[in-house]
C-alpha atoms as a PDB file:
ATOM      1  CA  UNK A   1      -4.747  42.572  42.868  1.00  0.00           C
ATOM      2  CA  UNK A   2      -2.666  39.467  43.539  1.00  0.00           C
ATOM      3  CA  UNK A   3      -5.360  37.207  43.079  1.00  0.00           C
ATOM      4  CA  UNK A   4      -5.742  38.737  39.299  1.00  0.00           C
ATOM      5  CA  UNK A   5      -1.459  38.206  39.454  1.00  0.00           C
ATOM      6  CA  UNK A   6      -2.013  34.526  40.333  1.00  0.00           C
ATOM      7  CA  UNK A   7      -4.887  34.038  38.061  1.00  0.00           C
ATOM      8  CA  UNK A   8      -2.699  35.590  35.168  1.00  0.00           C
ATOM      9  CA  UNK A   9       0.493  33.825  35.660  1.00  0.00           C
ATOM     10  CA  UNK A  10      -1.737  30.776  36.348  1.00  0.00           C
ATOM     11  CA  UNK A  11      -2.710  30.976  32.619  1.00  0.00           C
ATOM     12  CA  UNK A  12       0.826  31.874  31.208  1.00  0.00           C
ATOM     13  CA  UNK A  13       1.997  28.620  33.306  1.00  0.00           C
ATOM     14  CA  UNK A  14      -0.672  26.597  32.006  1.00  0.00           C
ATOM     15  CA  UNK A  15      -0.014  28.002  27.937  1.00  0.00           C
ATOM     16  CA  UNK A  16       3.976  26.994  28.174  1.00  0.00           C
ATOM     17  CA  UNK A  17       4.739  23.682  25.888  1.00  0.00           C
ATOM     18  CA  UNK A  18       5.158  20.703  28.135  1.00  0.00           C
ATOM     19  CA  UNK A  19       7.114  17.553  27.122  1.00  0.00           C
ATOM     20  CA  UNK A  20       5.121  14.726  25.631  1.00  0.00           C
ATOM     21  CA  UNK A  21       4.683  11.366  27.203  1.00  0.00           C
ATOM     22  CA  UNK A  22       7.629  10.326  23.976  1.00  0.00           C
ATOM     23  CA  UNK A  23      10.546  11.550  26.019  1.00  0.00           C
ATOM     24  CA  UNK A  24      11.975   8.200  26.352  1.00  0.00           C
ATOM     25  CA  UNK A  25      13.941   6.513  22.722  1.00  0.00           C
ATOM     26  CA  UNK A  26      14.417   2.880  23.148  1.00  0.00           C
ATOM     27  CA  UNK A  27      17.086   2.027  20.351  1.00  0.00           C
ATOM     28  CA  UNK A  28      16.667  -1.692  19.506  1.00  0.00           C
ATOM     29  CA  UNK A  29      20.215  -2.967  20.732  1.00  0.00           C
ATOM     30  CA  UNK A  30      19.135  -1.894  24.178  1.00  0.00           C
ATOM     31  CA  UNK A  31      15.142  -3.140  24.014  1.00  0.00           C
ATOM     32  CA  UNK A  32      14.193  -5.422  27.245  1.00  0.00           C
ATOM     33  CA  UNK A  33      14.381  -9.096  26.168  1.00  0.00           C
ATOM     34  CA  UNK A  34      10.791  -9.939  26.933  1.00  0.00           C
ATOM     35  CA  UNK A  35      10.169  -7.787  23.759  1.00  0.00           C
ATOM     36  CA  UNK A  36      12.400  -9.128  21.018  1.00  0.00           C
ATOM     37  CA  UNK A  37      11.542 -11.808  19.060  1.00  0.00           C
ATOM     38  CA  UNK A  38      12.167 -15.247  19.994  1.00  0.00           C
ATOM     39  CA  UNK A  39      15.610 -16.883  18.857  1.00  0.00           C
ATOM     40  CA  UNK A  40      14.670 -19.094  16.130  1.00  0.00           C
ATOM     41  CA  UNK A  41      17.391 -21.970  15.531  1.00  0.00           C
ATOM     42  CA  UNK A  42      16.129 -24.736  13.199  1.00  0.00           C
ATOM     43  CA  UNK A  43      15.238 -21.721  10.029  1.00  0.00           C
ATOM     44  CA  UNK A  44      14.233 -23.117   7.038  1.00  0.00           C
ATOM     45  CA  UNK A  45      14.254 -21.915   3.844  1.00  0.00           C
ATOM     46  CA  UNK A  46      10.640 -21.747   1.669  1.00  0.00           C
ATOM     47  CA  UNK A  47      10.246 -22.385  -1.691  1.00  0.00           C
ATOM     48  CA  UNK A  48       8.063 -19.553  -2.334  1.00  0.00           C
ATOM     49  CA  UNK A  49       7.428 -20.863  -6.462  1.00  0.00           C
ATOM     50  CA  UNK A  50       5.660 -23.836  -5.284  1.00  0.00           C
ATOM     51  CA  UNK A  51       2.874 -21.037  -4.124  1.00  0.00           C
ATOM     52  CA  UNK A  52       2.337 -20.165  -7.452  1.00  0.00           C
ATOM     53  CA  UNK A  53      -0.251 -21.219 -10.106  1.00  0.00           C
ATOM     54  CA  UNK A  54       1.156 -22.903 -12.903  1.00  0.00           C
ATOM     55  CA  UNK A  55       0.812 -20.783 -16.531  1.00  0.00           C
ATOM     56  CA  UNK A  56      -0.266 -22.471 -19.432  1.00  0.00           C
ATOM     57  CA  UNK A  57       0.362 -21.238 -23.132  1.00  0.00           C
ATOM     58  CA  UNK A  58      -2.530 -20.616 -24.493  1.00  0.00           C
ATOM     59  CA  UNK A  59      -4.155 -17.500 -27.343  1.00  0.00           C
ATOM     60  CA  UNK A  60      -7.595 -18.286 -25.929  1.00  0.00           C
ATOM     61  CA  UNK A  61      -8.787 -14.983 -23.567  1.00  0.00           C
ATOM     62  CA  UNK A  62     -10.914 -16.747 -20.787  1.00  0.00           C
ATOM     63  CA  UNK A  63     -12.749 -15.759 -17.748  1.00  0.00           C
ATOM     64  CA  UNK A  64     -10.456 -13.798 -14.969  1.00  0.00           C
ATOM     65  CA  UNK A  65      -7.467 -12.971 -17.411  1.00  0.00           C
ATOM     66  CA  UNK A  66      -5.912  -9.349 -17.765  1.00  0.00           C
ATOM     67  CA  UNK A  67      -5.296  -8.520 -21.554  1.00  0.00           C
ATOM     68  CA  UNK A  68      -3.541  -5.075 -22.014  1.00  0.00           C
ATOM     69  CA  UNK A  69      -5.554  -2.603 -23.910  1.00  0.00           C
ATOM     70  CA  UNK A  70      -4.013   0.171 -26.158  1.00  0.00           C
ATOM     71  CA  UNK A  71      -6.561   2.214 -27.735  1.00  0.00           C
ATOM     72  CA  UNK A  72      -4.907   4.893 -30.347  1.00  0.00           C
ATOM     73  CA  UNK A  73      -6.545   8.056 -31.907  1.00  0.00           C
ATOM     74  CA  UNK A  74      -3.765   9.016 -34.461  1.00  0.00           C
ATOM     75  CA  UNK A  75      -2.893  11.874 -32.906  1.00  0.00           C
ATOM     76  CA  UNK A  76      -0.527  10.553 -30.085  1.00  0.00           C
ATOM     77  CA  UNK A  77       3.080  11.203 -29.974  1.00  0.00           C
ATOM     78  CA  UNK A  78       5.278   7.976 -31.235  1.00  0.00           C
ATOM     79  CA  UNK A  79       6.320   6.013 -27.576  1.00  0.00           C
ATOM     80  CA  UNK A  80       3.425   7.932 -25.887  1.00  0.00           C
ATOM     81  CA  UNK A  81       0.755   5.349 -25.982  1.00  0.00           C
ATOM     82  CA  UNK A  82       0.956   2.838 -22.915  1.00  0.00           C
ATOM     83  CA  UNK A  83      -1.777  -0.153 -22.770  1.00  0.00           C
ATOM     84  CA  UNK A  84      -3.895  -0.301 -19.519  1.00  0.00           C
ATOM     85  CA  UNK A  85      -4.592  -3.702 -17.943  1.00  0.00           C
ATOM     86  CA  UNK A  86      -8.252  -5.073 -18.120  1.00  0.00           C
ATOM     87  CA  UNK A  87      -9.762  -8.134 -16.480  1.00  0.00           C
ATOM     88  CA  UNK A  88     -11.939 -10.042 -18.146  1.00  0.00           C
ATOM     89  CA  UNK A  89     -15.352 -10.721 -15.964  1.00  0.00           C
ATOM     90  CA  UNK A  90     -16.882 -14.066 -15.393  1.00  0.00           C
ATOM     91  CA  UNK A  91     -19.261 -13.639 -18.454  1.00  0.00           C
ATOM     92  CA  UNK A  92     -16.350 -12.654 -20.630  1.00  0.00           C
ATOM     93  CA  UNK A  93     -16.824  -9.238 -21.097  1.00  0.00           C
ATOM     94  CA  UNK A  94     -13.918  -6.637 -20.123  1.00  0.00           C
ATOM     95  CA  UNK A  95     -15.179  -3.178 -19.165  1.00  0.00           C
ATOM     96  CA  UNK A  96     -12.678  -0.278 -20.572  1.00  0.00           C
ATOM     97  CA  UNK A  97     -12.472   3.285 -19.659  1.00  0.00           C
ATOM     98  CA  UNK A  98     -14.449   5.575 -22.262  1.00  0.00           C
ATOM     99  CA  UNK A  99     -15.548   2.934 -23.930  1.00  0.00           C
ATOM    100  CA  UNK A 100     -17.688   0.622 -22.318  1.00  0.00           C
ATOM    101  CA  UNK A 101     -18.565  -3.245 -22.112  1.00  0.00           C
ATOM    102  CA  UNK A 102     -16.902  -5.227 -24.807  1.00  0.00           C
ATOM    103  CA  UNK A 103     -17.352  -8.664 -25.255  1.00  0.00           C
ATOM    104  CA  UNK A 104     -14.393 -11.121 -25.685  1.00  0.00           C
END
């Protein structure tokens, strides 16, 4: 009889919630220095527009470009029509949703 006791409140003991292994919040003010980032004193500022390809004007759809396509069956309400963006392939051919392979 008090081994079935011990064997029952054995299992009750063992079912209870116990505290995760996260009991302990760090905030940042109060991290350990050998974990914040180093103190950087000579920042400089990049000019992140020099990363960028230069545009050209041109009407001419070429390999890699995105056109916007808008395709229209009458029956849409006025405003409700938005284009979807298509890249042209390297063989110049833009593939569009319900309608297929077109060549450009």
């Amino acid at each position: 009889m008090l081994f079935r006791r011990l064997v029952v409140l054995g299992l009750l003991a063992s079912s209870l919630p116990l505290p995760g292994c996260a009991n302990r919040i760090v905030k940042a003010r109060r991290m350990p220095a050998r974990y914040q980032a180093a103190h950087v004193t000579n920042a400089k500022v990049a000019d992140l527009s020099r990363l960028s390809m230069s545009t050209t004007s041109s009407s001419l759809i070429e390999v890699e470009d995105v056109v916007d396509v808008t395709i229209s069956s009458g029956l849409e309400e006025a405003g409700r029509i938005t284009p979807t963006p298509v890249r042209v392939d390297n063989n110049g051919v833009a593939t569009i949703a319900l309608v297929g392979q077109v060549p450009l």
